[in-house]
PDB file of N, CA and C in Angstrom:
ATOM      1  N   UNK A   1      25.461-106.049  89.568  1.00  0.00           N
ATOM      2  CA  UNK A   1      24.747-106.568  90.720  1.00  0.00           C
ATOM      3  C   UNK A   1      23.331-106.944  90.260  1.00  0.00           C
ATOM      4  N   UNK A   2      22.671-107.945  90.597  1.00  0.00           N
ATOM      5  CA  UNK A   2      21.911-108.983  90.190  1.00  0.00           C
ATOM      6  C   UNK A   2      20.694-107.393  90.978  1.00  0.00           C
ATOM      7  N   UNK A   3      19.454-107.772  90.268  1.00  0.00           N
ATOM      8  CA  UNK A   3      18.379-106.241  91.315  1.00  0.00           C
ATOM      9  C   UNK A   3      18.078-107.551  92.499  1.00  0.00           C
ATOM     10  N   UNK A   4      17.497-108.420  92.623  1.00  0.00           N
ATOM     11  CA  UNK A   4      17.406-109.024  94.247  1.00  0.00           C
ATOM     12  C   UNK A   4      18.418-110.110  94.383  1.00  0.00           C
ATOM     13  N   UNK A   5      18.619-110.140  95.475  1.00  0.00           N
ATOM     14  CA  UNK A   5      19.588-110.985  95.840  1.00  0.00           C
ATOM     15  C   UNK A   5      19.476-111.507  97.420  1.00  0.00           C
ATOM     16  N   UNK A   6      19.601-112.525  96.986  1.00  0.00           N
ATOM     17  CA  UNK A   6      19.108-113.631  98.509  1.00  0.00           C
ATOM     18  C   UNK A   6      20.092-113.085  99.352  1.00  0.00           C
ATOM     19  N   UNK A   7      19.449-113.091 101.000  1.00  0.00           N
ATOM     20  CA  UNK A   7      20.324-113.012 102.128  1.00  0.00           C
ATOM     21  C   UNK A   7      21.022-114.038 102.232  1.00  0.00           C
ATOM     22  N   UNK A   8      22.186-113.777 103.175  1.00  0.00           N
ATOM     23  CA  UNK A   8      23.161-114.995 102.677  1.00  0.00           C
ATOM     24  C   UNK A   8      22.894-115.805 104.400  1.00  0.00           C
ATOM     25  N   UNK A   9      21.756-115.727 105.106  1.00  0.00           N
ATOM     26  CA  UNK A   9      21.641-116.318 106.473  1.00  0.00           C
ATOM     27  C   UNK A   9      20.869-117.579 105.720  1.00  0.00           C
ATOM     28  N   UNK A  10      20.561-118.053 104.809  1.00  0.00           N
ATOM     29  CA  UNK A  10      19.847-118.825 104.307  1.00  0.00           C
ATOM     30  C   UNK A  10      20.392-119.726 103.516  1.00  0.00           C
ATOM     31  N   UNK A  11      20.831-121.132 103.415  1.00  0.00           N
ATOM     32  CA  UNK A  11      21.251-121.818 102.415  1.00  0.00           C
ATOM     33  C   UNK A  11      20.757-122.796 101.904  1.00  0.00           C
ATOM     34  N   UNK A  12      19.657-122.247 100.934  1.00  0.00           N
ATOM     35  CA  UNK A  12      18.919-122.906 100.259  1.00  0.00           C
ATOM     36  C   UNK A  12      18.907-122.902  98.901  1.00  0.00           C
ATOM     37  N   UNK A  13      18.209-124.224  97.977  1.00  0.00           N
ATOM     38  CA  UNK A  13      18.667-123.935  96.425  1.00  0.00           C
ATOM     39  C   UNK A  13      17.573-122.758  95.759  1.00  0.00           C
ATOM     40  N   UNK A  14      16.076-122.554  96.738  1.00  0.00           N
ATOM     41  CA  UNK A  14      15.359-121.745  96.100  1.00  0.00           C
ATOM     42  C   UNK A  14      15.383-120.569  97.082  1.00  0.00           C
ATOM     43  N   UNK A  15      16.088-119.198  97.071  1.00  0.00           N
ATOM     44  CA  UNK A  15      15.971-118.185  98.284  1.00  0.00           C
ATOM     45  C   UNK A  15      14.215-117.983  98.080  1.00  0.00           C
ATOM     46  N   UNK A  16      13.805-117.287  99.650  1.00  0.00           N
ATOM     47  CA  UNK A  16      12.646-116.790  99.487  1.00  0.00           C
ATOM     48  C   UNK A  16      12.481-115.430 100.055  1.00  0.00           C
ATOM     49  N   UNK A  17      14.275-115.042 100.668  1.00  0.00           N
ATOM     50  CA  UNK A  17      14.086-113.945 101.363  1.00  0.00           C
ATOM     51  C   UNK A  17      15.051-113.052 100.488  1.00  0.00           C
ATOM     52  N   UNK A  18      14.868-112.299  99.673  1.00  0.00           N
ATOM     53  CA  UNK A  18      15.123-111.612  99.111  1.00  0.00           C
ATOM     54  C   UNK A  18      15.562-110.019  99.052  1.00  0.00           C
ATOM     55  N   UNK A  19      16.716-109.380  98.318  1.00  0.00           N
ATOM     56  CA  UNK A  19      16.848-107.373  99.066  1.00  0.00           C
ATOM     57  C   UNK A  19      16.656-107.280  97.368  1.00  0.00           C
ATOM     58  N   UNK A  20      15.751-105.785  97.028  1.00  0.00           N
ATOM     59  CA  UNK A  20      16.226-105.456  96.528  1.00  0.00           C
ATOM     60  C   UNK A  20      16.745-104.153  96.489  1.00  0.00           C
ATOM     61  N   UNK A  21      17.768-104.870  95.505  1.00  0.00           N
ATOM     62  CA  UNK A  21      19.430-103.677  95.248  1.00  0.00           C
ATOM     63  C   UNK A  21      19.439-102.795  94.768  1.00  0.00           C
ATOM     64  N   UNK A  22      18.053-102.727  94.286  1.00  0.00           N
ATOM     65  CA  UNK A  22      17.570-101.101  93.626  1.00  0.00           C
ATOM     66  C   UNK A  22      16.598-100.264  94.007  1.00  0.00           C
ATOM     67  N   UNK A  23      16.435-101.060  94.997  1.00  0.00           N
ATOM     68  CA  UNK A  23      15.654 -99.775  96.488  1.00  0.00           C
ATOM     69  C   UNK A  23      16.116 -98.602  96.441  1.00  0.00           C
ATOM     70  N   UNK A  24      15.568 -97.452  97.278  1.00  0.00           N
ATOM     71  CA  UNK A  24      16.108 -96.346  97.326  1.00  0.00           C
ATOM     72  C   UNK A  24      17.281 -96.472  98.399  1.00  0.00           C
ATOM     73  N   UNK A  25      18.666 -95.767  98.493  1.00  0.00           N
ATOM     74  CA  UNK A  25      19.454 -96.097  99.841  1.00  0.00           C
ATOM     75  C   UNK A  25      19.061 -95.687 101.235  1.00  0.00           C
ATOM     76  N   UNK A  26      18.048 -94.772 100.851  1.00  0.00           N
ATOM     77  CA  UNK A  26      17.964 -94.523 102.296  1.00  0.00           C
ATOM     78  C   UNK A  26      16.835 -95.660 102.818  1.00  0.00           C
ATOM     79  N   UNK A  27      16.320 -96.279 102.106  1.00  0.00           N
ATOM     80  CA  UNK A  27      15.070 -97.667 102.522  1.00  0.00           C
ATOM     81  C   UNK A  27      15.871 -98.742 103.214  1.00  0.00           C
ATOM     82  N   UNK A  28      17.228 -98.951 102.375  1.00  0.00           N
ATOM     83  CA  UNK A  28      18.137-100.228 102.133  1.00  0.00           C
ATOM     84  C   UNK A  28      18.693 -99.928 104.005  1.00  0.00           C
ATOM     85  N   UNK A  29      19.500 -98.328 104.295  1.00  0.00           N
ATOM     86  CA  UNK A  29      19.794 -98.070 105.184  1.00  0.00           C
ATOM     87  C   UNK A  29      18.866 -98.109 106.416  1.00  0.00           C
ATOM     88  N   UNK A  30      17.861 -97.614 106.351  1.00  0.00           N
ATOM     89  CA  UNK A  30      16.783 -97.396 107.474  1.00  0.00           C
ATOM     90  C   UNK A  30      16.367 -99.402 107.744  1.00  0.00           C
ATOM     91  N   UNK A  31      16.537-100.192 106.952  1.00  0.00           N
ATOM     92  CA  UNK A  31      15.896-101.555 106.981  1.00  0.00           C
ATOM     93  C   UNK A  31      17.234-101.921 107.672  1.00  0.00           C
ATOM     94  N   UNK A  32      18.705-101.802 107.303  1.00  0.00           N
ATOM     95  CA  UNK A  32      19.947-102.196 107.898  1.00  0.00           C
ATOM     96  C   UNK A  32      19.794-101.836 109.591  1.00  0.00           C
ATOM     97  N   UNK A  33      20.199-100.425 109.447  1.00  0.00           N
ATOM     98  CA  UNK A  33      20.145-100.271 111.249  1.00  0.00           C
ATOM     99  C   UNK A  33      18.726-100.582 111.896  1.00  0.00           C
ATOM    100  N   UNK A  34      17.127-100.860 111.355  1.00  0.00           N
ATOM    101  CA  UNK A  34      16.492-101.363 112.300  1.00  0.00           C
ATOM    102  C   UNK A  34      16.998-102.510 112.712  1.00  0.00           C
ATOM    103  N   UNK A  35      17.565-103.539 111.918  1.00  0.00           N
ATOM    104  CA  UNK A  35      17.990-105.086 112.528  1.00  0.00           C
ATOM    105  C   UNK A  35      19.484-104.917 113.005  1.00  0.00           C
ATOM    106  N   UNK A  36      19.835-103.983 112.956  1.00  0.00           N
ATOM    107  CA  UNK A  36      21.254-104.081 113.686  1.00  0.00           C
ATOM    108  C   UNK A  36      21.089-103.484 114.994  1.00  0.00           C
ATOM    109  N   UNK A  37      19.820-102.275 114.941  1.00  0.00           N
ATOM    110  CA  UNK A  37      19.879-101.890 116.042  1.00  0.00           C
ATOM    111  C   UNK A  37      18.780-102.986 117.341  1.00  0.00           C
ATOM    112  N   UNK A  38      17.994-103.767 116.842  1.00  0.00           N
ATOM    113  CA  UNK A  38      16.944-104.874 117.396  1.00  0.00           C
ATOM    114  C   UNK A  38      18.234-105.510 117.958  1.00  0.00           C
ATOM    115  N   UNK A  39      19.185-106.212 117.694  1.00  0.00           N
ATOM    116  CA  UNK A  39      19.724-107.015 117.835  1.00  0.00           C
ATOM    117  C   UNK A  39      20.792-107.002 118.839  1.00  0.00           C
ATOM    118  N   UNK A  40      21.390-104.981 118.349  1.00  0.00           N
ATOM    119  CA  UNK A  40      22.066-104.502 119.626  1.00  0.00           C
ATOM    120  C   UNK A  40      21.668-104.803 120.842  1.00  0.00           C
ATOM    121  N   UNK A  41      19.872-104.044 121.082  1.00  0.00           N
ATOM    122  CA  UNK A  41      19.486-103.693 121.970  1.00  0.00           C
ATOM    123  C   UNK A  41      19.316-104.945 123.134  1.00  0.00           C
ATOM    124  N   UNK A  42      18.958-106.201 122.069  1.00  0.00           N
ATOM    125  CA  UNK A  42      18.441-107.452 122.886  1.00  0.00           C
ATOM    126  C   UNK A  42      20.308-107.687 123.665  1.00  0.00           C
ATOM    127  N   UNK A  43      21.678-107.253 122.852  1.00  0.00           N
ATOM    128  CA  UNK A  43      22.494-107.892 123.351  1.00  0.00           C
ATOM    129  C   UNK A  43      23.044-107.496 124.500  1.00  0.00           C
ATOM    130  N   UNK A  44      22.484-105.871 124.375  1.00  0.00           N
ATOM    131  CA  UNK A  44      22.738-104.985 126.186  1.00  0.00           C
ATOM    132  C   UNK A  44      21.719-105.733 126.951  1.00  0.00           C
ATOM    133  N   UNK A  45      20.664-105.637 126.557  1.00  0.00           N
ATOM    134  CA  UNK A  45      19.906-106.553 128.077  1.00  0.00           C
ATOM    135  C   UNK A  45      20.568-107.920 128.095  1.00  0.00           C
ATOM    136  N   UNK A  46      21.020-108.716 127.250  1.00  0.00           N
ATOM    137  CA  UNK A  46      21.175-109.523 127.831  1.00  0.00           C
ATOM    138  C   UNK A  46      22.534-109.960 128.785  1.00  0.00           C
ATOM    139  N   UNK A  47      23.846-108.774 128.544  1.00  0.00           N
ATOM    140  CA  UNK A  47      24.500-108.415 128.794  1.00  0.00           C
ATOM    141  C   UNK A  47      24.797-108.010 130.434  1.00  0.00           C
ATOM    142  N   UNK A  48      23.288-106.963 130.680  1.00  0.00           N
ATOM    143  CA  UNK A  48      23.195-106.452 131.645  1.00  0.00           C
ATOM    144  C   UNK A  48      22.399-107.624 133.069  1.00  0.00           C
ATOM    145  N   UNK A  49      22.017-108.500 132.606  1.00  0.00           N
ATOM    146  CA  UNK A  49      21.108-109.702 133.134  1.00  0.00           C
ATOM    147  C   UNK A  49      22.125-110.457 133.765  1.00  0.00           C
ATOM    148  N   UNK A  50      22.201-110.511 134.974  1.00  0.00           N
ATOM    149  CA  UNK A  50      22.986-111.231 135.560  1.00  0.00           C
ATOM    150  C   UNK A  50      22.445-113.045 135.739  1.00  0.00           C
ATOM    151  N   UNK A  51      21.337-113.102 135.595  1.00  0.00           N
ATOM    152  CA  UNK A  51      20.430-114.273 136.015  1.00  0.00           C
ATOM    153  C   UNK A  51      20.577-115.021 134.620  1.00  0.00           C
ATOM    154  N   UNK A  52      20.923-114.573 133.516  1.00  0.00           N
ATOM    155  CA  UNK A  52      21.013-115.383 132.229  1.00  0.00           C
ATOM    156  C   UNK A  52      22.633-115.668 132.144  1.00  0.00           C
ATOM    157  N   UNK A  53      23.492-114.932 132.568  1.00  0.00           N
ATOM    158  CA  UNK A  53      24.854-115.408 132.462  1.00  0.00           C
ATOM    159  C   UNK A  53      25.734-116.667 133.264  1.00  0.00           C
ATOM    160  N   UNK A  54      24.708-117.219 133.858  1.00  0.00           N
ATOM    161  CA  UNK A  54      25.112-118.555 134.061  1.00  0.00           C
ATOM    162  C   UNK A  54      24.165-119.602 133.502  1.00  0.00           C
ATOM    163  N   UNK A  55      23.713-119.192 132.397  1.00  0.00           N
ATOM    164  CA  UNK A  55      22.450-120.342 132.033  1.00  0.00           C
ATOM    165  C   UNK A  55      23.500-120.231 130.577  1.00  0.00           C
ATOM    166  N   UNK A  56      24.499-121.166 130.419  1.00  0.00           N
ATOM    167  CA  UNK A  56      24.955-121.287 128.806  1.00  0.00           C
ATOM    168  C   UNK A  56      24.003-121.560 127.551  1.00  0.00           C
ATOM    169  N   UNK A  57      23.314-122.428 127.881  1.00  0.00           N
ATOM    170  CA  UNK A  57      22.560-122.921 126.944  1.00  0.00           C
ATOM    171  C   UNK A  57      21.690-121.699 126.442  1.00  0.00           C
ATOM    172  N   UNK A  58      20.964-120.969 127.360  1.00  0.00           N
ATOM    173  CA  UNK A  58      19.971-119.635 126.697  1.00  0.00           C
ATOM    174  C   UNK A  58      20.995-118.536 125.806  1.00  0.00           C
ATOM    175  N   UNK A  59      21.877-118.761 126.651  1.00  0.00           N
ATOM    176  CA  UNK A  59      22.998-117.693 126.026  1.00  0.00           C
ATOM    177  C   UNK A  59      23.254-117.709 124.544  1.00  0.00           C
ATOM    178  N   UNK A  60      23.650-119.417 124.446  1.00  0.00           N
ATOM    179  CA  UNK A  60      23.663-119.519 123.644  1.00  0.00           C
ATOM    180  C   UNK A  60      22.752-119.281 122.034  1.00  0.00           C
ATOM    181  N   UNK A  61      21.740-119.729 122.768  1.00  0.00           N
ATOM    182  CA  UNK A  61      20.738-120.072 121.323  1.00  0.00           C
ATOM    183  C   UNK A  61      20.141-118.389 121.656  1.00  0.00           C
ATOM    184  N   UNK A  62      20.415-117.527 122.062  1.00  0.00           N
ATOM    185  CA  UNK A  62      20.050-116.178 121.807  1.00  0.00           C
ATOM    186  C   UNK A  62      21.287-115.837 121.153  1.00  0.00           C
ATOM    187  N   UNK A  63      21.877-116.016 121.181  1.00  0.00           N
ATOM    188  CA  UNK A  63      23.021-115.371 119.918  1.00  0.00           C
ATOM    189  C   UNK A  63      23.202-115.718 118.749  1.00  0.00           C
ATOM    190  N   UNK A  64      22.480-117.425 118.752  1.00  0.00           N
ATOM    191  CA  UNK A  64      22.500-117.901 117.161  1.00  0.00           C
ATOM    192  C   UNK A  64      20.993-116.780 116.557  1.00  0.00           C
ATOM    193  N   UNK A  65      20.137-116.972 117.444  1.00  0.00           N
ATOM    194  CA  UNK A  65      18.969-116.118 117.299  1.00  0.00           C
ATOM    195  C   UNK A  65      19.001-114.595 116.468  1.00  0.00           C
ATOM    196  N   UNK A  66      20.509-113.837 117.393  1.00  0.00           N
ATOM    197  CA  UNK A  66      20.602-112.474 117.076  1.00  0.00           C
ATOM    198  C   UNK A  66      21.418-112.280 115.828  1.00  0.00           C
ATOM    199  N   UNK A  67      22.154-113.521 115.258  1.00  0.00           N
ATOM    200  CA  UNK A  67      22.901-113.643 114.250  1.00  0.00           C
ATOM    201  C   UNK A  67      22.103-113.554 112.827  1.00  0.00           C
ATOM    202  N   UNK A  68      20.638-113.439 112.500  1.00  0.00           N
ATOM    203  CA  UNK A  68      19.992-113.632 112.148  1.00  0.00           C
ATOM    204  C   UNK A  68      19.812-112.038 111.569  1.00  0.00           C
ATOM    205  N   UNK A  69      19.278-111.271 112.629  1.00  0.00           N
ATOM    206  CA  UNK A  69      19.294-109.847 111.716  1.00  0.00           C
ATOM    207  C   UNK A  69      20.178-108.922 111.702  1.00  0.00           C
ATOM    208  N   UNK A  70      21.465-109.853 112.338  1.00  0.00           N
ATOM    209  CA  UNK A  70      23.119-109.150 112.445  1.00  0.00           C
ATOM    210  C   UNK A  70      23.302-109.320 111.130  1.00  0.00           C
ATOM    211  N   UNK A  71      23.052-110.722 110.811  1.00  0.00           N
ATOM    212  CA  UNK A  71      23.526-111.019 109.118  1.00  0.00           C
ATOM    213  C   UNK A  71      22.590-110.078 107.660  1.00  0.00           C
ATOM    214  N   UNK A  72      21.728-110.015 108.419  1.00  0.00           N
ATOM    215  CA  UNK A  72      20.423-109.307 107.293  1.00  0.00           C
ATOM    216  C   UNK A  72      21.274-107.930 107.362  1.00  0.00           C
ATOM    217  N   UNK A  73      21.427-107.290 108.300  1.00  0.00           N
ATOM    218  CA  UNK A  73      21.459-105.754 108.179  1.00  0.00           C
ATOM    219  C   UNK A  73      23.197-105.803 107.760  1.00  0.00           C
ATOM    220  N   UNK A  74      24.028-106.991 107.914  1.00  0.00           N
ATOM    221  CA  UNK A  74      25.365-106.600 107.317  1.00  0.00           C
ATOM    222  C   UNK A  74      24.902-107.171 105.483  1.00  0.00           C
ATOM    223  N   UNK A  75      23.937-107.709 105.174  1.00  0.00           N
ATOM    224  CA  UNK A  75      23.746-108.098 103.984  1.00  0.00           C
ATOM    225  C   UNK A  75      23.213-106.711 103.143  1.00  0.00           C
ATOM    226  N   UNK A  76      22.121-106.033 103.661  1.00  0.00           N
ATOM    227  CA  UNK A  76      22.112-104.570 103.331  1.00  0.00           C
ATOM    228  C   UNK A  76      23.075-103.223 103.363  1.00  0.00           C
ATOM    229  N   UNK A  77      23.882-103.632 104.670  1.00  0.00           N
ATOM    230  CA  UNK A  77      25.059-102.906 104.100  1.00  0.00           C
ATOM    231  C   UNK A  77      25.938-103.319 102.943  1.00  0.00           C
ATOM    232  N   UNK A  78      26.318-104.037 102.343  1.00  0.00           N
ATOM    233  CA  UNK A  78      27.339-104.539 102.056  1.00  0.00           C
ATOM    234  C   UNK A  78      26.505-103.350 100.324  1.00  0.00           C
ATOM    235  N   UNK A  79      24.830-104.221 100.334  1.00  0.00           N
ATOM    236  CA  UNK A  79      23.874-103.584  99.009  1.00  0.00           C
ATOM    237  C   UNK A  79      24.312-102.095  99.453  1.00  0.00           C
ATOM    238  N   UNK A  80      24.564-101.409 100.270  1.00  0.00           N
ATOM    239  CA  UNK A  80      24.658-100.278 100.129  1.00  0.00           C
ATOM    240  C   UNK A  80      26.272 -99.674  99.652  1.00  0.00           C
ATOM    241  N   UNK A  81      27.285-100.338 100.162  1.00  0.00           N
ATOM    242  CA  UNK A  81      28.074 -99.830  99.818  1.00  0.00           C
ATOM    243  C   UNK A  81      28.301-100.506  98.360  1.00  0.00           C
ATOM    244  N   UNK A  82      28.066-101.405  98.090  1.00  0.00           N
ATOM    245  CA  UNK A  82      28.200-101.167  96.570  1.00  0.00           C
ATOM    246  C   UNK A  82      27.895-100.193  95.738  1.00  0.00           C
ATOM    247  N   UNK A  83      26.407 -99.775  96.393  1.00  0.00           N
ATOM    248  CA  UNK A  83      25.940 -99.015  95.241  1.00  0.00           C
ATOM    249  C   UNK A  83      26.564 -97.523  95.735  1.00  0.00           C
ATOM    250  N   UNK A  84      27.217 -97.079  96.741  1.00  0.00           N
ATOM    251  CA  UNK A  84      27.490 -95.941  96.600  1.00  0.00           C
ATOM    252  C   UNK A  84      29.205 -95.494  95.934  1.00  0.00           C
ATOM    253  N   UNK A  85      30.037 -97.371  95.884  1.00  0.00           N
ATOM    254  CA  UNK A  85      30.892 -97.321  94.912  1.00  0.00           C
ATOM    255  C   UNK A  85      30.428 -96.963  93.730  1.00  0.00           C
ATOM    256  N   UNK A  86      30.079 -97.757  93.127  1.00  0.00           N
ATOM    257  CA  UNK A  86      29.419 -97.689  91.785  1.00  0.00           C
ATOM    258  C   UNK A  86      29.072 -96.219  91.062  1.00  0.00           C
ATOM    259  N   UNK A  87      28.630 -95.327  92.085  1.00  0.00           N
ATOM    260  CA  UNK A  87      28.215 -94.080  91.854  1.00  0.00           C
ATOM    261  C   UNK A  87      29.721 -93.411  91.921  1.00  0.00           C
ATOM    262  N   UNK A  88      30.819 -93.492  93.066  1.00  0.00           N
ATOM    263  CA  UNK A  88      31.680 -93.183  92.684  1.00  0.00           C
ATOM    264  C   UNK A  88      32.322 -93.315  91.571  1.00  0.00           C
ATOM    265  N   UNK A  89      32.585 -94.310  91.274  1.00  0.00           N
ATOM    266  CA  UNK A  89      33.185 -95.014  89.962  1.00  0.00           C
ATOM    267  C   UNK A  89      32.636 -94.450  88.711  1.00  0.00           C
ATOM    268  N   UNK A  90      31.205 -94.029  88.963  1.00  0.00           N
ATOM    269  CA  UNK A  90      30.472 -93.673  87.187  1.00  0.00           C
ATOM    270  C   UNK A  90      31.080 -92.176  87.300  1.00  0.00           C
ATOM    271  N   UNK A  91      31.248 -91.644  88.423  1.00  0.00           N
ATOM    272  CA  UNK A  91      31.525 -89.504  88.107  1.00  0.00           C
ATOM    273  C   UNK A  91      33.317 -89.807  88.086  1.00  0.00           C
TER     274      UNK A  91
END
């Protein structure tokens, strides 16, 4: 595994947003569930909002919105479970 590695919400030829893979896990983890949990939270309110569920269009572009640190924090998981294969694999 490469030590940084571009998020994959980005498709560009030069990344600028970068993880690195040799963070400590509990940094990698604590950075994952803040954006998974930001993203939850915005999707219960918006969930619970009766006044936005007939407006498609907001609906919409708040979910491309929340896809954003859905993808970041599944991009840090993914850095995490590698590396806690890897550790399996070496014992």
């Amino acid at each position: 595994m490469v030590r940084y590695m571009p998020i994959t919400g980005l498709d560009c030829t030069i990344p600028a947003l970068l993880i690195d893979t040799e963070a400590p896990l509990d940094v990698l983890h604590e950075s994952a569930a803040y954006r998974i949990r930001c993203a939850t939270q915005l999707l219960e309110q918006l969930a619970a909002d009766s006044t936005l569920q007939n407006d498609a269009i907001t609906v919409s572009e708040l979910a491309q919105l929340l896809v954003i640190p859905l993808r970041d924090g599944c991009d840090l998981l993914d850095v995490i479970g590698r590396r806690l294969q890897a550790e399996v694999l070496s014992t």
